[in-house]
PDB file of N, CA and C in Angstrom:
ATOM      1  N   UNK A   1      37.224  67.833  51.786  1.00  0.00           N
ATOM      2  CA  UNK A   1      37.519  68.227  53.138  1.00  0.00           C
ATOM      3  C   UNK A   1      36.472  69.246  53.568  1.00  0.00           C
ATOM      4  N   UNK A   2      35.481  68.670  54.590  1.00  0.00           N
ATOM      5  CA  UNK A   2      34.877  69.997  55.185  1.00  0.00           C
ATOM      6  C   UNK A   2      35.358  70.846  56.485  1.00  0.00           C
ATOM      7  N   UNK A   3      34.588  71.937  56.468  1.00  0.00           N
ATOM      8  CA  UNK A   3      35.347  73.155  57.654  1.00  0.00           C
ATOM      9  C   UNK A   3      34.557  72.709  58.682  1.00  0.00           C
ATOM     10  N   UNK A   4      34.460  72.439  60.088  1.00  0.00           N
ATOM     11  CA  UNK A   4      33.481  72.916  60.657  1.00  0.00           C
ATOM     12  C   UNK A   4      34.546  74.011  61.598  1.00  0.00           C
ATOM     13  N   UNK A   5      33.126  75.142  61.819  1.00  0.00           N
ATOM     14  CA  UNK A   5      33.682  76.655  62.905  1.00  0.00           C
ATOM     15  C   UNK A   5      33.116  76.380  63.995  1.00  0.00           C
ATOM     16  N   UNK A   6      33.896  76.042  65.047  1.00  0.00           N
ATOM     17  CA  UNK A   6      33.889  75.837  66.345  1.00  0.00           C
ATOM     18  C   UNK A   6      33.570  77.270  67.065  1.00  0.00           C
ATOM     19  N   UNK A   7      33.133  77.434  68.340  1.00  0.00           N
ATOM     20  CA  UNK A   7      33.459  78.620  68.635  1.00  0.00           C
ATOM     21  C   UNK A   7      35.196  78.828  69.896  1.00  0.00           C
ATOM     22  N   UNK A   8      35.708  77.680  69.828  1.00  0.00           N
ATOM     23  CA  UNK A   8      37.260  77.801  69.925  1.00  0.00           C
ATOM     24  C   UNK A   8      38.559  77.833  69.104  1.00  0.00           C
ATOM     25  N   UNK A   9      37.828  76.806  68.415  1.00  0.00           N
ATOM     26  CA  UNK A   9      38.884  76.521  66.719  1.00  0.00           C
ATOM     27  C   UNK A   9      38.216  75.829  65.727  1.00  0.00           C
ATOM     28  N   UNK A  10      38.854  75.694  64.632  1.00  0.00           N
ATOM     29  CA  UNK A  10      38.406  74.440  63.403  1.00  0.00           C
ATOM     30  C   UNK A  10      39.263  73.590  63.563  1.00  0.00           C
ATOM     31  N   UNK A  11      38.243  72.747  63.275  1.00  0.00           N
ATOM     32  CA  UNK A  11      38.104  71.336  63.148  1.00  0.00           C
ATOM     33  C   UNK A  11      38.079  71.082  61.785  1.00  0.00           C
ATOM     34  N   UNK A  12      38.921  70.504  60.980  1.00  0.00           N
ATOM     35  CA  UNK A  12      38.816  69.787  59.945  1.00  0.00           C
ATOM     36  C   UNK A  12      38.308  68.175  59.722  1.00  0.00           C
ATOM     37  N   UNK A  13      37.170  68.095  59.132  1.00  0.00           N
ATOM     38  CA  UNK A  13      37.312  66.580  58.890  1.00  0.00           C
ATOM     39  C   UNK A  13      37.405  65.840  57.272  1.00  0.00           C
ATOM     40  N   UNK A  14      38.335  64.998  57.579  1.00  0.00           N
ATOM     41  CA  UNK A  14      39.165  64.388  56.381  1.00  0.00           C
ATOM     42  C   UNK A  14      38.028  63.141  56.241  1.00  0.00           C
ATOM     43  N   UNK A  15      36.914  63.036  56.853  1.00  0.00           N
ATOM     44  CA  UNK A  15      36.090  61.782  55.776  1.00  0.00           C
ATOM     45  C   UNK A  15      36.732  60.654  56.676  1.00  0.00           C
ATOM     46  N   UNK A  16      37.802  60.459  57.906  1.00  0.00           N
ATOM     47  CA  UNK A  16      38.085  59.332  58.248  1.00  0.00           C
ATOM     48  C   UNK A  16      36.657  58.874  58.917  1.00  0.00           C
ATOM     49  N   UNK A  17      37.436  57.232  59.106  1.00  0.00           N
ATOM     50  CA  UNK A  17      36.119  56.535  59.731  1.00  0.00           C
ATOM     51  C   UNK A  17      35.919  56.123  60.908  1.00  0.00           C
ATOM     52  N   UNK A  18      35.353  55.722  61.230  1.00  0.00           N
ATOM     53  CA  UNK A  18      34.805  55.820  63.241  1.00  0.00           C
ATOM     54  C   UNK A  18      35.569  55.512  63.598  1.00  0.00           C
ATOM     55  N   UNK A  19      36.349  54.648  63.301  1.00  0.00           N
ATOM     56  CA  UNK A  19      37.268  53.219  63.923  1.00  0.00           C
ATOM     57  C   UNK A  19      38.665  54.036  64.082  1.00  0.00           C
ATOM     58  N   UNK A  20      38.797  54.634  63.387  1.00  0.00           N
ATOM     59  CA  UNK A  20      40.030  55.820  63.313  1.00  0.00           C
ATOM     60  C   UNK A  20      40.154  56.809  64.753  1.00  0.00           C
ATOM     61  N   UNK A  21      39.098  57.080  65.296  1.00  0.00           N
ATOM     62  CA  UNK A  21      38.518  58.227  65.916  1.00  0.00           C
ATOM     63  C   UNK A  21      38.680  57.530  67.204  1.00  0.00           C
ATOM     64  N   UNK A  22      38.259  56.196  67.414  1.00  0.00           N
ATOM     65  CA  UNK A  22      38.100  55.590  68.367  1.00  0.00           C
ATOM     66  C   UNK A  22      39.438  55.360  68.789  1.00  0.00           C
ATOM     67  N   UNK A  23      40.270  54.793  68.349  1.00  0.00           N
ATOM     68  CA  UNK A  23      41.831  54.421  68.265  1.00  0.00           C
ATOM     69  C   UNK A  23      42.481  56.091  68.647  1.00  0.00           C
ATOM     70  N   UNK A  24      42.154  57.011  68.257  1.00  0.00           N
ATOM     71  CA  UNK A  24      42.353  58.161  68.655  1.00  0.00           C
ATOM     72  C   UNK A  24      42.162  58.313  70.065  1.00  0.00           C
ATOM     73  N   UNK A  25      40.963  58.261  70.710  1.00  0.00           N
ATOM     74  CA  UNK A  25      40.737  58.601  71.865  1.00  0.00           C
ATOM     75  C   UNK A  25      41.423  57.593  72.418  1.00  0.00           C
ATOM     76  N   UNK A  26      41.470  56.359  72.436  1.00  0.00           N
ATOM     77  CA  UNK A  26      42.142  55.456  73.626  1.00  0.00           C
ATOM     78  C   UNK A  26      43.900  55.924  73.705  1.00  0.00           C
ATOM     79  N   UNK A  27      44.211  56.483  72.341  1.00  0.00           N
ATOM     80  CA  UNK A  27      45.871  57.494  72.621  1.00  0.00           C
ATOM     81  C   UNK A  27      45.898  58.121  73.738  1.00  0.00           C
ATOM     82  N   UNK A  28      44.884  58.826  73.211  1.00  0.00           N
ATOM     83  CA  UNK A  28      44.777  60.280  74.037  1.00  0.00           C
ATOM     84  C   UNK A  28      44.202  59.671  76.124  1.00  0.00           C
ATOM     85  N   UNK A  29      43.967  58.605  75.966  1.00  0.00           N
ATOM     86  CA  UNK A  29      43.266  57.826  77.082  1.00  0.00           C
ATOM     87  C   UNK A  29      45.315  58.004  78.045  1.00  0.00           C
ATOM     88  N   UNK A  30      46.013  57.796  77.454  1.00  0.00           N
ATOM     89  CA  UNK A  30      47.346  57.601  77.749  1.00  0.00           C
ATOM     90  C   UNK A  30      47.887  58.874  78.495  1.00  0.00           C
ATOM     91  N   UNK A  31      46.868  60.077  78.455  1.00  0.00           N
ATOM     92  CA  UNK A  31      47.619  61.233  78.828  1.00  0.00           C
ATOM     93  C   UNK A  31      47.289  61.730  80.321  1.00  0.00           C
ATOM     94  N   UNK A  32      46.795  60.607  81.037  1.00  0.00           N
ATOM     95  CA  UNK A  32      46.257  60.398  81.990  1.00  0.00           C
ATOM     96  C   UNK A  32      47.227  59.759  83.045  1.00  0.00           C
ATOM     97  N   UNK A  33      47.213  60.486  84.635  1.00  0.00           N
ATOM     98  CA  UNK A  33      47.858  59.543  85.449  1.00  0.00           C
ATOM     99  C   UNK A  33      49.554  60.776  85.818  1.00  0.00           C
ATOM    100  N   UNK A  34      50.004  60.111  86.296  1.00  0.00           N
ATOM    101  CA  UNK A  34      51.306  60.374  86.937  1.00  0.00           C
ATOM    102  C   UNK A  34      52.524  60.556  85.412  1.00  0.00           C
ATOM    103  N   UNK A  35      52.425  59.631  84.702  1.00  0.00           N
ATOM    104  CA  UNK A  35      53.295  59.455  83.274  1.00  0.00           C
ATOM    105  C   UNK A  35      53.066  60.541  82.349  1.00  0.00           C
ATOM    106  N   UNK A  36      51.588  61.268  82.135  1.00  0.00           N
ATOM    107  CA  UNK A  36      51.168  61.805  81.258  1.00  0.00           C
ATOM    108  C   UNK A  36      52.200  63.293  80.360  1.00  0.00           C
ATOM    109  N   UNK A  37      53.309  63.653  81.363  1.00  0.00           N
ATOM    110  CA  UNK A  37      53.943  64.269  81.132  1.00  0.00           C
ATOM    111  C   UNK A  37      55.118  64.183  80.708  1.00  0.00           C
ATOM    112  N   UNK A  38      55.840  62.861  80.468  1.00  0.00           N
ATOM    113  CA  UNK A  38      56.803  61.884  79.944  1.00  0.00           C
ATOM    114  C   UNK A  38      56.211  61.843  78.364  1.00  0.00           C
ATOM    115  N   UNK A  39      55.011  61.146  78.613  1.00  0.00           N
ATOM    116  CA  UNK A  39      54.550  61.108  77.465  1.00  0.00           C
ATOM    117  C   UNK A  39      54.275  62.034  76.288  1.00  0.00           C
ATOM    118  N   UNK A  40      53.976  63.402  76.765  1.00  0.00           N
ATOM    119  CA  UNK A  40      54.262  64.531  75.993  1.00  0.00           C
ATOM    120  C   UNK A  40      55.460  64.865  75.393  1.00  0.00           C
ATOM    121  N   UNK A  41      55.883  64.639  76.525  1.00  0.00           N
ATOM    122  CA  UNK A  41      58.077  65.167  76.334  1.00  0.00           C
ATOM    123  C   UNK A  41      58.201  64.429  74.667  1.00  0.00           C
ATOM    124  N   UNK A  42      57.825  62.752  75.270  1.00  0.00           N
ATOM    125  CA  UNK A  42      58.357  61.863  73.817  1.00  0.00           C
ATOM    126  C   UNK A  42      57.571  62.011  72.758  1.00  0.00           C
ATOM    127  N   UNK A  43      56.060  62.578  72.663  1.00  0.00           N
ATOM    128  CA  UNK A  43      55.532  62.807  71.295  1.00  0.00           C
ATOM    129  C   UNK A  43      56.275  64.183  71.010  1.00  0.00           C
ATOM    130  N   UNK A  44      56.589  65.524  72.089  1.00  0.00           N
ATOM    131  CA  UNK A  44      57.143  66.907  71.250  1.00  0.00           C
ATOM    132  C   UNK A  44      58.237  65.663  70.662  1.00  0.00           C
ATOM    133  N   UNK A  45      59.331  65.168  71.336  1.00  0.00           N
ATOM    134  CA  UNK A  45      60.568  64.897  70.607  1.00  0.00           C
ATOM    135  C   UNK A  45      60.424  64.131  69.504  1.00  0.00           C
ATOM    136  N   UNK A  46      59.610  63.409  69.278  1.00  0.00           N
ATOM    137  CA  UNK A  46      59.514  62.469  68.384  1.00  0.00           C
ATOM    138  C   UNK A  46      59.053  63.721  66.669  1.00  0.00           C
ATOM    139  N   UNK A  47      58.000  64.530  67.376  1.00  0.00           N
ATOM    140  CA  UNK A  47      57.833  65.155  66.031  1.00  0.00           C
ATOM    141  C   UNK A  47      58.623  66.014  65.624  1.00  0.00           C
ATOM    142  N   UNK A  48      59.810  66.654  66.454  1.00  0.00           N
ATOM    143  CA  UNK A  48      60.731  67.228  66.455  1.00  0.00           C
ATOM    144  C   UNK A  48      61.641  67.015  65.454  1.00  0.00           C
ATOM    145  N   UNK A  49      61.707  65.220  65.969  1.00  0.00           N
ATOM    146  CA  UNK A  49      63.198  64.821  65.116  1.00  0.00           C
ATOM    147  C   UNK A  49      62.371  64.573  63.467  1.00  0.00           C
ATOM    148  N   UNK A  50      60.749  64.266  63.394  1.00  0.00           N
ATOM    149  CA  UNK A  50      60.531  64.150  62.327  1.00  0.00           C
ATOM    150  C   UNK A  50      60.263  65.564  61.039  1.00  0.00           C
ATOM    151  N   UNK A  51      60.264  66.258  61.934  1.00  0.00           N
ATOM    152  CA  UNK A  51      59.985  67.438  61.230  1.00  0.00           C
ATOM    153  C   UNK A  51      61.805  68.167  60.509  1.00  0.00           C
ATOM    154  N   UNK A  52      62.449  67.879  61.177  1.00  0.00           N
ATOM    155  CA  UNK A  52      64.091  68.301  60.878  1.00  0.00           C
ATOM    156  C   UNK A  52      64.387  66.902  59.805  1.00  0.00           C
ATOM    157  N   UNK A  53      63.691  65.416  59.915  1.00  0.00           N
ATOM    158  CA  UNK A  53      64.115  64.822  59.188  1.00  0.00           C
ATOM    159  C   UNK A  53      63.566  65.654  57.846  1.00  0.00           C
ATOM    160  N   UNK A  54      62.257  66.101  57.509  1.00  0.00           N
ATOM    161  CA  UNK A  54      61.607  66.448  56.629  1.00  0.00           C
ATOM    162  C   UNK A  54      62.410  68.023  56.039  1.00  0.00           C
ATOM    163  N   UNK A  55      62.707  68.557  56.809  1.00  0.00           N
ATOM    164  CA  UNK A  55      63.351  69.770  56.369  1.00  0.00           C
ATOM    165  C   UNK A  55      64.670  69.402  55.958  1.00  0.00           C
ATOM    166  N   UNK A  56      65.705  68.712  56.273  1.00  0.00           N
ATOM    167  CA  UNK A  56      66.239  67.824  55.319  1.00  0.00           C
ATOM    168  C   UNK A  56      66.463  67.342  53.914  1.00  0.00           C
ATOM    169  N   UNK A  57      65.254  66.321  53.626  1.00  0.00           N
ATOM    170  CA  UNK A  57      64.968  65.751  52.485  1.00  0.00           C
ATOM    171  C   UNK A  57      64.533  67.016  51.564  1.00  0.00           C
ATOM    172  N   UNK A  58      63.518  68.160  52.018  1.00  0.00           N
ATOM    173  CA  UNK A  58      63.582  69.190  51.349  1.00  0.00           C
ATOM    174  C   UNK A  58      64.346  69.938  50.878  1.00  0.00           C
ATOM    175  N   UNK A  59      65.285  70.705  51.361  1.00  0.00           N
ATOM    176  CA  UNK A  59      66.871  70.776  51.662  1.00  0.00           C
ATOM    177  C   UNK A  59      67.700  69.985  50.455  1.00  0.00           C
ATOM    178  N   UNK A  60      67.546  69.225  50.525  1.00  0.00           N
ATOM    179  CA  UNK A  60      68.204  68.047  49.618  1.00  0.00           C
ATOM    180  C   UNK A  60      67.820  67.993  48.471  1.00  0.00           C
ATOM    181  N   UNK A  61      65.869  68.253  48.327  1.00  0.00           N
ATOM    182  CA  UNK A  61      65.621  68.488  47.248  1.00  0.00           C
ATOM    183  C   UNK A  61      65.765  69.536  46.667  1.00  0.00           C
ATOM    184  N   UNK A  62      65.753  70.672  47.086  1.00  0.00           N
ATOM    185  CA  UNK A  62      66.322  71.814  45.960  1.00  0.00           C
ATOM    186  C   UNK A  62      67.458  72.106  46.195  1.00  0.00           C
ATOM    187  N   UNK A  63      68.631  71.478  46.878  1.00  0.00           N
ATOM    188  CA  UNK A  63      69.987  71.949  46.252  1.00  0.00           C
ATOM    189  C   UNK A  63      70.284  70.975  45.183  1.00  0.00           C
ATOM    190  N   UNK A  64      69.707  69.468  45.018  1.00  0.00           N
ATOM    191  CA  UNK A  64      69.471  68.792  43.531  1.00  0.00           C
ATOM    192  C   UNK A  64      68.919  69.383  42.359  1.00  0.00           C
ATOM    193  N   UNK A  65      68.032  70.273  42.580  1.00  0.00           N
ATOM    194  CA  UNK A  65      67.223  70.812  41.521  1.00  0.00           C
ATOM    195  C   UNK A  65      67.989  71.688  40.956  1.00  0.00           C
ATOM    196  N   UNK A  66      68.732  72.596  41.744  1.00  0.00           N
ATOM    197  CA  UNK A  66      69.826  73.843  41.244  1.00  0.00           C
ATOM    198  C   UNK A  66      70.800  73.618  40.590  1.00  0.00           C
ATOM    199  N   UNK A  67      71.422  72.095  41.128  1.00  0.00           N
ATOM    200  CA  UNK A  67      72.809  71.377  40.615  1.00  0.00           C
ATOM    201  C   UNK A  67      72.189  71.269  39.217  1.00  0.00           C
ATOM    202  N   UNK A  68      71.070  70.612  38.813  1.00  0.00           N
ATOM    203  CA  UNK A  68      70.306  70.064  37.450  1.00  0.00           C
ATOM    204  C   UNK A  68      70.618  71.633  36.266  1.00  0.00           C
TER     205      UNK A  68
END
């Protein structure tokens, strides 16, 4: 994994490949227009519910570990 230092933020790059990047921007092409703010709403909620799923399964995993 290299750093690069922006003079706003870092940027990490993971070695993905162009084709990755490209598919990226045409997402981000979506945030455009009258909708673009719907569309936010449903990615916060979406990572919302995935992040509570994940705290969860964690959750789950160490009150298993304690029972052991």
């Amino acid at each position: 994994m290299v750093r690069f230092d922006g003079s706003l933020a870092r940027a990490l790059d993971f070695g993905e490949m162009a084709s990755s990047s490209r598919s990226n921007r045409r997402r981000l092409g979506l945030l455009r227009g009258p909708d673009k703010y719907k569309v936010l709403e449903r990615r916060r909620r979406t990572a919302q519910i995935k992040a509570r799923h994940a705290l969860d399964l964690i959750e789950m995993m160490e009150q298993s570990a304690k029972g052991k």
